[in-house]
Protein backbone atom coordinates (compact mmCIF):
# COMPACT_ATOMS: atom_id res chain seq x y z
CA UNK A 1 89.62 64.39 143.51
CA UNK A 2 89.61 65.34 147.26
CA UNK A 3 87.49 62.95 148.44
CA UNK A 4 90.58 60.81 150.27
CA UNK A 5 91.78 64.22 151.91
CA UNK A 6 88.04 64.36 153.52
CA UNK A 7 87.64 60.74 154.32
CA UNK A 8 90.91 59.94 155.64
CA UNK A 9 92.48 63.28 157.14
CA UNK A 10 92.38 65.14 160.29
CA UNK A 11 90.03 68.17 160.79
CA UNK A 12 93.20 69.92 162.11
CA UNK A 13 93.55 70.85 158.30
CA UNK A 14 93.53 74.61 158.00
CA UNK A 15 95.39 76.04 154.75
CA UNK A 16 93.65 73.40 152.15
CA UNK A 17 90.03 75.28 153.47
CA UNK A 18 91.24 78.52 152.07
CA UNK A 19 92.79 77.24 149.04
CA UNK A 20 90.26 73.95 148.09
CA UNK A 21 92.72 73.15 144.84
CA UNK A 22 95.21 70.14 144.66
CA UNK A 23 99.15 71.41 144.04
CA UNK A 24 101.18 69.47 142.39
CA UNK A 25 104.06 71.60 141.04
CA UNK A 26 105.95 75.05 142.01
CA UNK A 27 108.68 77.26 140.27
CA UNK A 28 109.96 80.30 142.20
CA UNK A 29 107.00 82.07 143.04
CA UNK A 30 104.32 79.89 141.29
CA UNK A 31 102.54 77.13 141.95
CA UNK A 32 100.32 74.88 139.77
CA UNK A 33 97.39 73.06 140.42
CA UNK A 34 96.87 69.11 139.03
CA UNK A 35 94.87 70.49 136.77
CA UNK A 36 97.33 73.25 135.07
CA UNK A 37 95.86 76.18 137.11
CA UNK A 38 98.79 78.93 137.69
CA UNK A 39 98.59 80.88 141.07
CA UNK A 40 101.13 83.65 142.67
CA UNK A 41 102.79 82.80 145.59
CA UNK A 42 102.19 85.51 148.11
CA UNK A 43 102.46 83.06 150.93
CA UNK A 44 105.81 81.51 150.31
CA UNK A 45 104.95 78.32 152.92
CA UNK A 46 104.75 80.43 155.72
CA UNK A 47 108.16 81.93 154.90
CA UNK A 48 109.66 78.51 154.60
CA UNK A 49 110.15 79.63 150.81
CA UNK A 50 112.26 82.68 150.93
CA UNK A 51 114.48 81.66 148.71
CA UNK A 52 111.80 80.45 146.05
CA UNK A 53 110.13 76.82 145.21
CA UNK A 54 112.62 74.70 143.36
CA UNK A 55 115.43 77.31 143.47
CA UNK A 56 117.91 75.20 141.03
CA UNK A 57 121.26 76.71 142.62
CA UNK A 58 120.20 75.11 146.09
CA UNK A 59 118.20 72.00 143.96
CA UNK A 60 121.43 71.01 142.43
CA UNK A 61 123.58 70.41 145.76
CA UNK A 62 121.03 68.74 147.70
CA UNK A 63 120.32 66.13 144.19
CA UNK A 64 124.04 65.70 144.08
CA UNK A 65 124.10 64.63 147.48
CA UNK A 66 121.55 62.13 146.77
CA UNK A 67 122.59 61.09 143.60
CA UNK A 68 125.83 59.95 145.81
CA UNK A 69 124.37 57.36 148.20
CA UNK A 70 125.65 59.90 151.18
CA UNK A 71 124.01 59.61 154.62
CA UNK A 72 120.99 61.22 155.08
CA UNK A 73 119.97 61.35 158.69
CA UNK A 74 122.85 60.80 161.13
CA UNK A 75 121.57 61.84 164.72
CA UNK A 76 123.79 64.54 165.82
CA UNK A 77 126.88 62.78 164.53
CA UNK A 78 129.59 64.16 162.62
CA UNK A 79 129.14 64.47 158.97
CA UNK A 80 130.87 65.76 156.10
CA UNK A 81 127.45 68.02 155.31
CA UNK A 82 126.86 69.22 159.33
CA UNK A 83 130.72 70.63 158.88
CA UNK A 84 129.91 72.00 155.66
CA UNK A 85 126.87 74.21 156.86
CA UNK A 86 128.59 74.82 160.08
CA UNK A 87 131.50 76.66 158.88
CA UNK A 88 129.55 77.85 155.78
CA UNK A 89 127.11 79.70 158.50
CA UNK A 90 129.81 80.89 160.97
CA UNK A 91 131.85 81.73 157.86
CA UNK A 92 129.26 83.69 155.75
CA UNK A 93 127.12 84.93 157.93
CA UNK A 94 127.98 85.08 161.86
CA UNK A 95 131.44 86.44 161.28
CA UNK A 96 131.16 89.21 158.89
CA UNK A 97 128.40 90.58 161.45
CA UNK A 98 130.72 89.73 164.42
CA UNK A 99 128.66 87.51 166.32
CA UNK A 100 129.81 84.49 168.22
CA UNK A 101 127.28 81.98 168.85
CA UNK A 102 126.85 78.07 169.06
CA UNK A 103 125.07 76.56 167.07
CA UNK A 104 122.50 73.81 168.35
CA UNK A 105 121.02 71.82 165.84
CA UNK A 106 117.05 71.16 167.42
CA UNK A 107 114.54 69.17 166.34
CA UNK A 108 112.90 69.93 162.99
CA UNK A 109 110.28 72.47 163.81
CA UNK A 110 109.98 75.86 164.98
CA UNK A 111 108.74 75.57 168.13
CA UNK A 112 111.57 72.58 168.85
CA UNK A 113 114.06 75.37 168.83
CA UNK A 114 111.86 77.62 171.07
CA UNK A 115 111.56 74.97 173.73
CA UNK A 116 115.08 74.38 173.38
CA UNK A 117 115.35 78.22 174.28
CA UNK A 118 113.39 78.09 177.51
CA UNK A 119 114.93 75.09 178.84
CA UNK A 120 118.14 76.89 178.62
CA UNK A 121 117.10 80.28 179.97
CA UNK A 122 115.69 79.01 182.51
CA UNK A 123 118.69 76.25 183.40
CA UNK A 124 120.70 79.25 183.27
CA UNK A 125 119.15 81.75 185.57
CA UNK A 126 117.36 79.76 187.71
CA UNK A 127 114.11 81.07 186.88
CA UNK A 128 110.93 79.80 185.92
CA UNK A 129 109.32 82.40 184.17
CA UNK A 130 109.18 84.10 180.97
CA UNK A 131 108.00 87.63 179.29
CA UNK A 132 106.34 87.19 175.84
CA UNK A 133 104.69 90.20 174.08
CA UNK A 134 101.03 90.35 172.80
CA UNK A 135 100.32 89.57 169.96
CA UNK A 136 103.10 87.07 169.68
CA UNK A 137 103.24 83.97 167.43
CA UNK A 138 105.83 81.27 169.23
CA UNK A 139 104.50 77.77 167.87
CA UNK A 140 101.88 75.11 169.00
CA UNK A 141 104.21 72.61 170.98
CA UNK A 142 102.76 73.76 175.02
CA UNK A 143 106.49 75.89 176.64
CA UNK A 144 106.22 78.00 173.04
CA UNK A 145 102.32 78.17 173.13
CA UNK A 146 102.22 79.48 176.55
CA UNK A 147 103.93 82.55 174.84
CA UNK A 148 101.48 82.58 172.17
CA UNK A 149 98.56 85.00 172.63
CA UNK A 150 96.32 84.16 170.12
CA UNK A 151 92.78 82.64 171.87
CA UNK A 152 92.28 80.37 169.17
CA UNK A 153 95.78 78.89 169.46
CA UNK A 154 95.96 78.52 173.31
CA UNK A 155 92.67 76.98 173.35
CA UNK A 156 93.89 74.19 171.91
CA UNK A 157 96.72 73.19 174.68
CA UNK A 158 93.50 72.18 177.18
CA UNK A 159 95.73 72.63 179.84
CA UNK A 160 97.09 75.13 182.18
CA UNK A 161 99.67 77.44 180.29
CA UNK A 162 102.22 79.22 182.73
CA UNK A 163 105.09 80.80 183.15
CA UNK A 164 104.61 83.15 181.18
CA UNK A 165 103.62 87.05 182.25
CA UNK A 166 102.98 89.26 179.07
CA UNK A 167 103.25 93.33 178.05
CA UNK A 168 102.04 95.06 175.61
CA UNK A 169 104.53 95.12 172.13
CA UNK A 170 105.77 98.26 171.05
CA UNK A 171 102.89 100.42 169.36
CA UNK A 172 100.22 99.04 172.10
CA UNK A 173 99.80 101.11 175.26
CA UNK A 174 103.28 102.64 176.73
CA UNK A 175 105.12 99.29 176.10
CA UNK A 176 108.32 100.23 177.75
CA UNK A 177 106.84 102.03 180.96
CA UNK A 178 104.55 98.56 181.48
CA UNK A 179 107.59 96.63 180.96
CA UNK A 180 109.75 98.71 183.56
CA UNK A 181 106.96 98.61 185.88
CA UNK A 182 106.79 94.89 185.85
CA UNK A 183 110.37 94.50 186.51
CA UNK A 184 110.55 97.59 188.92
CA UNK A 185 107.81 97.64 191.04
CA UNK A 186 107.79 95.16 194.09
CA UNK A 187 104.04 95.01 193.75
CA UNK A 188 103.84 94.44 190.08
CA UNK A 189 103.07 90.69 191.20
CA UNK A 190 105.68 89.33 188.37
CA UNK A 191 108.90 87.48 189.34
CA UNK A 192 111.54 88.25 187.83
CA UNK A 193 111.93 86.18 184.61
CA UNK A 194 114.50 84.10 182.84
CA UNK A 195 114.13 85.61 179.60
CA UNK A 196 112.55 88.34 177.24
CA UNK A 197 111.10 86.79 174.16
CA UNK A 198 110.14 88.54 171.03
CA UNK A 199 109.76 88.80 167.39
CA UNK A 200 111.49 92.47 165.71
CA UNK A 201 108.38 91.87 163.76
CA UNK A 202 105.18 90.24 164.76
CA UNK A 203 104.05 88.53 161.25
CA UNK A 204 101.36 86.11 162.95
CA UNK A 205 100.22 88.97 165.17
CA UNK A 206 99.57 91.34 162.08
CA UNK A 207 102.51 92.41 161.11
CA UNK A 208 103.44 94.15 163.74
CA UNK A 209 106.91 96.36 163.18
CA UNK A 210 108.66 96.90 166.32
CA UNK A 211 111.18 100.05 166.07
CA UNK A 212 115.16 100.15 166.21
CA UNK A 213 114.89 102.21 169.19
CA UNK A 214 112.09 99.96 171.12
CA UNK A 215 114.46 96.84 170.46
CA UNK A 216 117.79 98.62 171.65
CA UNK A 217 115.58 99.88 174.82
CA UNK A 218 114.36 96.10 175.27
CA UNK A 219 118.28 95.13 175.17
CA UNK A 220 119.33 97.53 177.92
CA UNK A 221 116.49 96.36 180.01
CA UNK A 222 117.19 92.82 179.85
CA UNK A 223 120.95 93.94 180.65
CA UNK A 224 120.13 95.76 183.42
CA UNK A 225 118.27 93.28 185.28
CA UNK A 226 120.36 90.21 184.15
CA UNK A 227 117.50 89.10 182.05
CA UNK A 228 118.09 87.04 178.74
CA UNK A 229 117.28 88.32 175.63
CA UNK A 230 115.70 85.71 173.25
CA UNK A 231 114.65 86.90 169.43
CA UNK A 232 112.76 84.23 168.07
CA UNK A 233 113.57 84.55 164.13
CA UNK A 234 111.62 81.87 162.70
CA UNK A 235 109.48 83.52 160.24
CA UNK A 236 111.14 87.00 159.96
CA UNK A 237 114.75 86.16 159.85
CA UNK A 238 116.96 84.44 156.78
CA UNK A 239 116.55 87.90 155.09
CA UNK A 240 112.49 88.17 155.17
CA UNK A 241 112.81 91.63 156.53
CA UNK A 242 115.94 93.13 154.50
CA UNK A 243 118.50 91.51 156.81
CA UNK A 244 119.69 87.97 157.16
CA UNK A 245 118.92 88.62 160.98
CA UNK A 246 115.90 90.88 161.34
CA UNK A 247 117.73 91.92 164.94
CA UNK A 248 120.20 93.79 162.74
CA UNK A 249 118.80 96.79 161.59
CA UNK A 250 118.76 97.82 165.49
CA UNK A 251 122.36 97.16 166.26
CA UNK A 252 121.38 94.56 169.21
CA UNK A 253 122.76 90.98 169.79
CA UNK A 254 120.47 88.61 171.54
CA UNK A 255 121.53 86.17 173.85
CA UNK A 256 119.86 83.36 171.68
CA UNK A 257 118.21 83.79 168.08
CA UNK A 258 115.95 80.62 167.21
CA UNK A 259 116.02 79.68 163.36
CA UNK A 260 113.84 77.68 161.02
CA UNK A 261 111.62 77.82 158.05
CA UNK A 262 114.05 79.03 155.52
CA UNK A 263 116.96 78.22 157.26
CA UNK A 264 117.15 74.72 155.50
CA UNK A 265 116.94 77.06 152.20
CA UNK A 266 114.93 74.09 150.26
CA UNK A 267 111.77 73.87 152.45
CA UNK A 268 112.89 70.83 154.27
CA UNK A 269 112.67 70.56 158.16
CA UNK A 270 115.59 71.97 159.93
CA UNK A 271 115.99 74.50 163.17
CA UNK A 272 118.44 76.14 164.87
CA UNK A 273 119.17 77.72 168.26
CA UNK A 274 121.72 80.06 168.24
CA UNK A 275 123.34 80.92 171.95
CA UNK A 276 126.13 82.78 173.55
CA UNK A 277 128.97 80.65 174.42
CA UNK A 278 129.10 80.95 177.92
CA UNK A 279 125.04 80.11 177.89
CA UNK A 280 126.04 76.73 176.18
CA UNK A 281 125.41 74.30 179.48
CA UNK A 282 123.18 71.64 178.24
CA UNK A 283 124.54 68.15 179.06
CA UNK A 284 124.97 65.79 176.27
CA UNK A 285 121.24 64.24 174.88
CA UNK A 286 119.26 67.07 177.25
CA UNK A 287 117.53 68.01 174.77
CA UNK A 288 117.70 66.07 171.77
CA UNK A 289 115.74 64.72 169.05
CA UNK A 290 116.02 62.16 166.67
CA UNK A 291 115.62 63.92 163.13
CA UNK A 292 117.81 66.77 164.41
CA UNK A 293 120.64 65.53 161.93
CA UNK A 294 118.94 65.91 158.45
CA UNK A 295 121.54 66.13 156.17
CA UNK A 296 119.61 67.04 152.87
CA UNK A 297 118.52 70.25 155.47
CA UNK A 298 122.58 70.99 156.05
CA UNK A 299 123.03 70.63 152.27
CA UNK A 300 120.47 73.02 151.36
CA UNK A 301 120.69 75.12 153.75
CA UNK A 302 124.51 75.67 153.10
CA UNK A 303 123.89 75.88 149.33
CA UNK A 304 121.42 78.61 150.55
CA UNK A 305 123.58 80.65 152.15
CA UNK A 306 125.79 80.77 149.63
CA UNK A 307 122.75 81.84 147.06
CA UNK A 308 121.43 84.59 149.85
CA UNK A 309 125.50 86.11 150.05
CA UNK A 310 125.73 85.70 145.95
CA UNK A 311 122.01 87.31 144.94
CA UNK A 312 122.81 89.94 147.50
CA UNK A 313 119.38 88.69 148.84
CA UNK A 314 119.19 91.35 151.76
CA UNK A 315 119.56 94.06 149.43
CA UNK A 316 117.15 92.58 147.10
CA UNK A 317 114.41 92.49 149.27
CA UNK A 318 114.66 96.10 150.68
CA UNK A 319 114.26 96.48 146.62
CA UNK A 320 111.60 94.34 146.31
CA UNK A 321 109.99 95.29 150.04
CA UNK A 322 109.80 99.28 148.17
CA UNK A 323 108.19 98.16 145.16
CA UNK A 324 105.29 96.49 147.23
CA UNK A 325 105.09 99.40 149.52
CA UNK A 326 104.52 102.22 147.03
CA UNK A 327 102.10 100.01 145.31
CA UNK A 328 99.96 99.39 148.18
CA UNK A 329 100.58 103.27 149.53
CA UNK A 330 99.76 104.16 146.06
CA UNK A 331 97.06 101.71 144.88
CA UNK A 332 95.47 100.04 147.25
CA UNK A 333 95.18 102.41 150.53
CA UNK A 334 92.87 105.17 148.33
CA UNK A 335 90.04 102.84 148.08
CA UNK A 336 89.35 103.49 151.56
CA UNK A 337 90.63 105.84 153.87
CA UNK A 338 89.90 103.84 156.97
CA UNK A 339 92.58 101.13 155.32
CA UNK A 340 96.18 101.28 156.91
CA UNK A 341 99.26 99.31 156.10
CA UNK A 342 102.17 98.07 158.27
CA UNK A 343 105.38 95.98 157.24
CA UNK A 344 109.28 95.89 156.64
CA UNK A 345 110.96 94.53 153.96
CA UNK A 346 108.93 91.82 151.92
CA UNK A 347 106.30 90.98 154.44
CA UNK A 348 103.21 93.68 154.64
CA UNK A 349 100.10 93.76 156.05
CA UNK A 350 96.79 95.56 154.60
CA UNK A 351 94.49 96.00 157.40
CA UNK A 352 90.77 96.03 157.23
CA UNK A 353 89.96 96.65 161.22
CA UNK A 354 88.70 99.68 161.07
CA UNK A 355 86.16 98.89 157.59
CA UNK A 356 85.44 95.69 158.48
CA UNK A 357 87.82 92.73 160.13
CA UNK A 358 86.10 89.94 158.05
CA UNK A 359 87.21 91.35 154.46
CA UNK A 360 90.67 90.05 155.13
CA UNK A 361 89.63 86.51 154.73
CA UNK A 362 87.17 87.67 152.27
CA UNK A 363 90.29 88.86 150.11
CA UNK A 364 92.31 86.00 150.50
CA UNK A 365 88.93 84.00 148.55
CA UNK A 366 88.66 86.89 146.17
CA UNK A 367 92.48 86.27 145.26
CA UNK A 368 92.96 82.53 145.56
CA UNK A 369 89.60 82.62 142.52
CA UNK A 370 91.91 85.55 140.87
CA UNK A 371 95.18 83.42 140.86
CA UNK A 372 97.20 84.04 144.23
CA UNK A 373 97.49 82.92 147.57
CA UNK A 374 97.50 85.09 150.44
CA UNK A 375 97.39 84.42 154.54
CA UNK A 376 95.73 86.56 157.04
CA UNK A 377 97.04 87.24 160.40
CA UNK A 378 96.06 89.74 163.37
CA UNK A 379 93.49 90.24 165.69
CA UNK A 380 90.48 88.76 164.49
CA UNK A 381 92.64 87.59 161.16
CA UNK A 382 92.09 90.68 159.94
CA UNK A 383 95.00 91.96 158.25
CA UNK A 384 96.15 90.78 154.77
CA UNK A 385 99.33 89.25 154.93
CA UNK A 386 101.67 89.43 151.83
CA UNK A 387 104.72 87.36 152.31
CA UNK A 388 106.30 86.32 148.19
CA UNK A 389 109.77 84.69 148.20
CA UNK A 390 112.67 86.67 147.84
CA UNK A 391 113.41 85.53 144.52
CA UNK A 392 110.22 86.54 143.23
CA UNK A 393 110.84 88.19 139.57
CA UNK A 394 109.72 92.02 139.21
CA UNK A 395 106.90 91.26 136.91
CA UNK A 396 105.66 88.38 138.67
CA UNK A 397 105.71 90.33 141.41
CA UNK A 398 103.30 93.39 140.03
CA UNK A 399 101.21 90.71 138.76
CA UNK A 400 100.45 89.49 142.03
CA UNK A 401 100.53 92.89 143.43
CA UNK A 402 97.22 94.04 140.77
CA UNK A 403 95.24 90.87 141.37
CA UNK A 404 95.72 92.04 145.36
CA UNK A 405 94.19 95.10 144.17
CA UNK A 406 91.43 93.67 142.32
CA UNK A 407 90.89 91.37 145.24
CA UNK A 408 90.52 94.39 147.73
CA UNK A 409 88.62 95.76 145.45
CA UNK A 410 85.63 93.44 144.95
CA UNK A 411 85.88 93.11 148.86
CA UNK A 412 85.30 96.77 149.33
CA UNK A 413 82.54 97.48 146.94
């Protein structure tokens, strides 16, 4: 059955190793195998799903569009679906929160919209370097993976990264004294940098929760010293951690906010870069790309919105985000006092460091044979990483949470 996967595809695989099943078919927060085997989503694509597999609110508008022979990728050209998601976005969800951004439309990854970020910091200030955090996760494409920390990750590039000086994220070290010290001292051996780049939550880096009053510190720093603030939201925005914009529950506006992953609302490719007006000083084409006008994305991702606003998704998951913490608090921490837990809404971490680093990826096998799939993340992937859509039902979602017990379990006998 796998056989053409070995012979014919890349090595670069990675997810297929941890879960060796073919999937052919996915509802919400399940996903079936050819063969009719039923696993719990605890993965949710990477976040890409936060709004569920198949969700048949945003299903229906993007097969309508289809069924109607409309344009489906258009460049960055006006189209009747760009304006819909446009003012549907700066409608819904920029204006109620008052914030006035443009919207650039980036290629269809990530790490696109992170590049796009650093060309524009640095056209703006003048600068060439960056300050990333570590333990950060910024994509695989080489301006974003120079801000990636992860050894694995960077060994890949096989050239020089640069430009980038990191500090130490909040909970590592005195994070804001390093930081001021960089900035501050004239023998700190750091220019001063273009930008400040972060994640409110470090999801890649194990789930790593920075605090309201780290974040509004970070702001006034980057103020202070005419620094940009970037918040890269890829993964932990589009209401992953109780808010649409993770940023929020600190009462900070970034100068640019980078989208993707669930911003499409349907899974498909899309990202965003959010900027400040007066930051907006890209010439025409500088940074371009050809599938940065899919118009199945705008459709879903519009339809999404409006699901997110109507499900009252943010409040939902701060629900949903409880549930999963008592449980683990409750159920899963006892088994071992040296276990801790760290997360925000509906992404947690359960990590193993201080047992044993390798049971992480031990649990994820114990689950996947149990019936869910899980990630790891963290230094030495050793935090388990618990990530369901936001749609997830309430028993569906205890169901997964017991078989993550079990799977600790048989890890820790």
């Amino acid at each position: 059955m796998l056989e053409v996967f070995e012979s014919t595809e890349s090595q670069v695989r990675s997810y297929c190793r941890k879960y060796p099943v073919e999937f052919d078919r996915a509802k919400n927060a399940e996903i079936w195998s050819v063969d009719g085997a039923r696993y719990v989503d605890f993965l949710a694509v990477a976040g890409s799903m936060n709004y569920g597999h198949n969700n048949p609110e945003i299903k229906k508008a993007v097969l309508d569009y289809l069924s109607e022979d409309r344009i489906i990728n258009a460049l960055d050209m006006y189209t009747a679906a760009k304006e819909d998601f446009l003012a549907t976005f700066k409608n819904e969800i920029l204006a109620p929160r008052g914030l006035d951004y443009k919207v650039m439309c980036c290629g269809p990854t990530g790490t696109n919209a992170v590049e796009a970020a650093l060309k524009l910091a640095r056209k703006n200030k003048k600068r060439n370097g960056v300050i990333a955090f570590g333990g950060a996760f910024h994509g695989m494409s080489l301006g974003s993976l120079a801000m990636t920390t992860d050894r694995t990750s960077r060994e890949g590039a096989v050239v020089p990264l640069e430009n980038v000086s990191f500090v130490p994220y909040d909970g590592t070290l005195d994070s804001l004294a390093y930081l001021k010290w960089v900035l501050t001292d004239d023998h700190s051996g750091v220019d001063k940098p273009a930008a400040i780049v972060l994640e409110t939550v470090q999801a890649e880096g194990g789930i790593n929760v920075a605090s309201p009053e780290w974040l509004k510190e970070v702001r006034r720093i980057c103020d202070e010293n005419d620094i940009l603030m970037i918040v890269d939201d890829i993964q932990v925005g589009n209401g992953r951690v109780g808010w649409f914009f993770s940023f929020e529950r600190a009462g900070i506006v970034p100068d640019m906010v980078t989208l993707s992953k669930s911003i499409s609302g349907f899974g498909m490719p899309m990202a965003l870069l959010l900027i400040k007006p007066e930051l907006d000083i890209f010439r025409p084409a500088e940074h371009n790309g050809t599938f940065r006008g899919n118009q199945l994305s705008f459709v879903g991702g519009a339809a999404g919105i409006r699901y997110f606003k109507a499900r009252k998704l943010d409040e939902e998951c701060r629900r949903k985000g409880a549930i999963m913490e008592k449980f683990i608090k409750e159920e899963i921490l006892p088994m071992d006092k040296r276990l801790t837990m760290r997360g925000l809404g509906m992404l947690w971490g359960i990590d193993f460091s201080a047992v044993d680093g390798t049971l992480a990826l031990k649990a994820v096998h114990e689950g996947f044979d149990r019936g869910i799939i899980m990630e790891v993340a963290g230094r030495g992937d050793s935090v388990l990483k618990l990530m369901p859509p936001l749609t997830i039902e309430d028993e569906v979602l205890m169901e997964g949470l017991n078989i993550v017990k079990e799977a600790v379990k048989a890890v820790l006998k």
